[in-house]
Protein backbone atom coordinates (compact mmCIF):
# COMPACT_ATOMS: atom_id res chain seq x y z
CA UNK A 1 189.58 52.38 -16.10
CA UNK A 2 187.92 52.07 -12.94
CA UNK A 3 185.25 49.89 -14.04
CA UNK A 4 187.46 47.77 -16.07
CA UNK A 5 189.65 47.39 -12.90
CA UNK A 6 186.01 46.47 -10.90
CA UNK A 7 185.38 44.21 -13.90
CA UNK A 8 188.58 42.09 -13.11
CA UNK A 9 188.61 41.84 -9.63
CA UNK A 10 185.31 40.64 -9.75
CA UNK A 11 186.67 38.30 -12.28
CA UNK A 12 184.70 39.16 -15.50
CA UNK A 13 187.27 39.32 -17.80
CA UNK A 14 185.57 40.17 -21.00
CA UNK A 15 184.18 42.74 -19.61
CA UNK A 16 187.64 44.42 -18.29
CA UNK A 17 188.93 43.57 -21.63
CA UNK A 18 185.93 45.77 -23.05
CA UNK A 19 186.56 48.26 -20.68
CA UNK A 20 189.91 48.39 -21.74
CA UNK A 21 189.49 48.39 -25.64
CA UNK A 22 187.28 51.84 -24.96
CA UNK A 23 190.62 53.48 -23.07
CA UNK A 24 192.78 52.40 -26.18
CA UNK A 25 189.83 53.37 -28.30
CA UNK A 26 190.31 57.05 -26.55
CA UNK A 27 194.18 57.03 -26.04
CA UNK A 28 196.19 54.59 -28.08
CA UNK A 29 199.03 54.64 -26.18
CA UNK A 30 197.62 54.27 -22.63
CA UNK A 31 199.90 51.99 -20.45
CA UNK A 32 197.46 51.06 -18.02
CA UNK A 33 194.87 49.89 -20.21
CA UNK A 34 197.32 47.62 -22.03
CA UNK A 35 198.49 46.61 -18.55
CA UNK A 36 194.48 46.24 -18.28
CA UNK A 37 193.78 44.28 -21.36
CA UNK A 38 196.92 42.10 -20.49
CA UNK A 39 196.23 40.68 -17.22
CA UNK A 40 192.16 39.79 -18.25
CA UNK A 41 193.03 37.76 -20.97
CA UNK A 42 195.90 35.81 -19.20
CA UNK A 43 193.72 35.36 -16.22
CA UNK A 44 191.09 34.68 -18.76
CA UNK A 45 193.41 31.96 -20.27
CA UNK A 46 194.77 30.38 -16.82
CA UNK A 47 190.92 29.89 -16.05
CA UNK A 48 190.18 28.44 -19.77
CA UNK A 49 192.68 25.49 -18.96
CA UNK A 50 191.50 25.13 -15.66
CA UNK A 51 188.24 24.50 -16.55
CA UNK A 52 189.64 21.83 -19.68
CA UNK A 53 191.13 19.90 -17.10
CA UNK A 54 188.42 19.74 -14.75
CA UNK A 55 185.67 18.61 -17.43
CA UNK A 56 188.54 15.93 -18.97
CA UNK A 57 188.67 14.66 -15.27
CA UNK A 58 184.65 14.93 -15.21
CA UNK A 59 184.53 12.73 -18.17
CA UNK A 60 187.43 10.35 -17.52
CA UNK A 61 185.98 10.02 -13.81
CA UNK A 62 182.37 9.73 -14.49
CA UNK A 63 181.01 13.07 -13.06
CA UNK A 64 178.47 15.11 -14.07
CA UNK A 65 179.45 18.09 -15.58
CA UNK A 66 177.43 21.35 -15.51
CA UNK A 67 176.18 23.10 -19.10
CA UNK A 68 178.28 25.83 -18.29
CA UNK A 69 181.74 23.50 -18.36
CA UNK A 70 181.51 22.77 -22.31
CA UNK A 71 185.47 23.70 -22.88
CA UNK A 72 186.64 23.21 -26.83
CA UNK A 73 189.71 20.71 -26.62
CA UNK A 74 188.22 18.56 -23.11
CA UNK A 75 187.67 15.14 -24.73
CA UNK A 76 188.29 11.70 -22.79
CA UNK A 77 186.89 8.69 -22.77
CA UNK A 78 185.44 7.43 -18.93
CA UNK A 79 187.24 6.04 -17.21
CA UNK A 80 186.16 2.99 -14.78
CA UNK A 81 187.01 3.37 -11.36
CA UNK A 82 187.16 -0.79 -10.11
CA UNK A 83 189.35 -1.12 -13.50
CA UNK A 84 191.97 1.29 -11.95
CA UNK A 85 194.88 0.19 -10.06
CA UNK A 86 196.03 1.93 -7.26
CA UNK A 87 198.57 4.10 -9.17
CA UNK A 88 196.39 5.43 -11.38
CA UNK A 89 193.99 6.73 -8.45
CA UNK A 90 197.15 7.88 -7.49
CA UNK A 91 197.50 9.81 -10.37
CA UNK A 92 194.01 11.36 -11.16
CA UNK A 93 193.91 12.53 -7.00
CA UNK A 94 197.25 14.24 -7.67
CA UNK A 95 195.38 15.76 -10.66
CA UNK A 96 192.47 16.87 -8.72
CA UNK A 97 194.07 17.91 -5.68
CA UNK A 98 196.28 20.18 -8.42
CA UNK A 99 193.34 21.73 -10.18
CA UNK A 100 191.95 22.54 -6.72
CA UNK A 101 194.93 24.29 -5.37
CA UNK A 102 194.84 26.31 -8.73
CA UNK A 103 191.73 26.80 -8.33
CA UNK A 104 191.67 28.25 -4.71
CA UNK A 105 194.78 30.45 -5.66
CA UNK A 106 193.05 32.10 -8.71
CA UNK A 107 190.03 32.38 -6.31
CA UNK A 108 187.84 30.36 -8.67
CA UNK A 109 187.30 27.53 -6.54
CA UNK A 110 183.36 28.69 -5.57
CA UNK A 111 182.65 30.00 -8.25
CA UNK A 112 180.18 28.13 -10.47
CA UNK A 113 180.34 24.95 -7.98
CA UNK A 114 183.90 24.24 -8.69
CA UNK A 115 184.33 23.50 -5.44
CA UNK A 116 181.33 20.62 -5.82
CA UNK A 117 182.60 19.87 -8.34
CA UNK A 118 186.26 19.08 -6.55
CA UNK A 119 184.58 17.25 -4.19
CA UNK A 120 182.82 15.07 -6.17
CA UNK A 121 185.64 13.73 -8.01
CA UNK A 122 187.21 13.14 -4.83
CA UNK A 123 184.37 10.69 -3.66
CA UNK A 124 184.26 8.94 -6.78
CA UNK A 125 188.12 8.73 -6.36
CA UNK A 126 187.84 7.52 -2.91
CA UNK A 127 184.43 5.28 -3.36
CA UNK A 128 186.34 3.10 -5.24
């Protein structure tokens, strides 16, 4: 249980979810291993959507995304920045400044250049 514990903090989920299977596997009825299992996969989950809305604002914003951020369900069309009015960069830096904040509370945000990421659709945003 340590090591699926480890496996969380460190934020590989699958793996703590592994690690947690093997407990069950040993001890059906272990509480902290479904406690285990539990928390990966909603972290797991919270992260998935995160990372949808970040490669729906890639696309919609014009951003390159990295070949790791290739979420099922992120589809948009892009979006041209000097065809925006001002509420609607309103509304995608509200967006982005959202995902960030999510981002930095999960602990996330450097992780795979999320951050760059961030920051890029911030400039676009703000090159306008």
């Amino acid at each position: 249980m340590e090591s699926g514990r480890a496996k969380l903090q460190a934020g590989d989920y699958a793996g703590a979810m592994a690690q947690a299977d093997l407990a069950l596997a040993a001890k059906a009825n272990d509480e902290a291993a479904r406690h285990l299992k539990a928390d990966a996969a909603a972290k797991k989950n919270q992260l998935d959507i995160l990372d949808t809305e970040l490669e729906r604002l890639c696309i919609e914003l014009g951003v390159s995304k990295p070949s790791w951020l290739n979420m099922p369900g992120a589809k948009g069309d892009t979006r041209y920045l000097t065809e925006m009015d001002f509420q609607t960069i309103d509304q995608y830096s509200k967006r982005v400044s959202d995902l960030e904040q999510h981002y930095k509370a999960g602990g996330w945000l450097n992780q795979n250049n999320r951050g760059r990421i961030i920051d890029q659709l911030n400039k676009n945003l703000k090159n306008r």
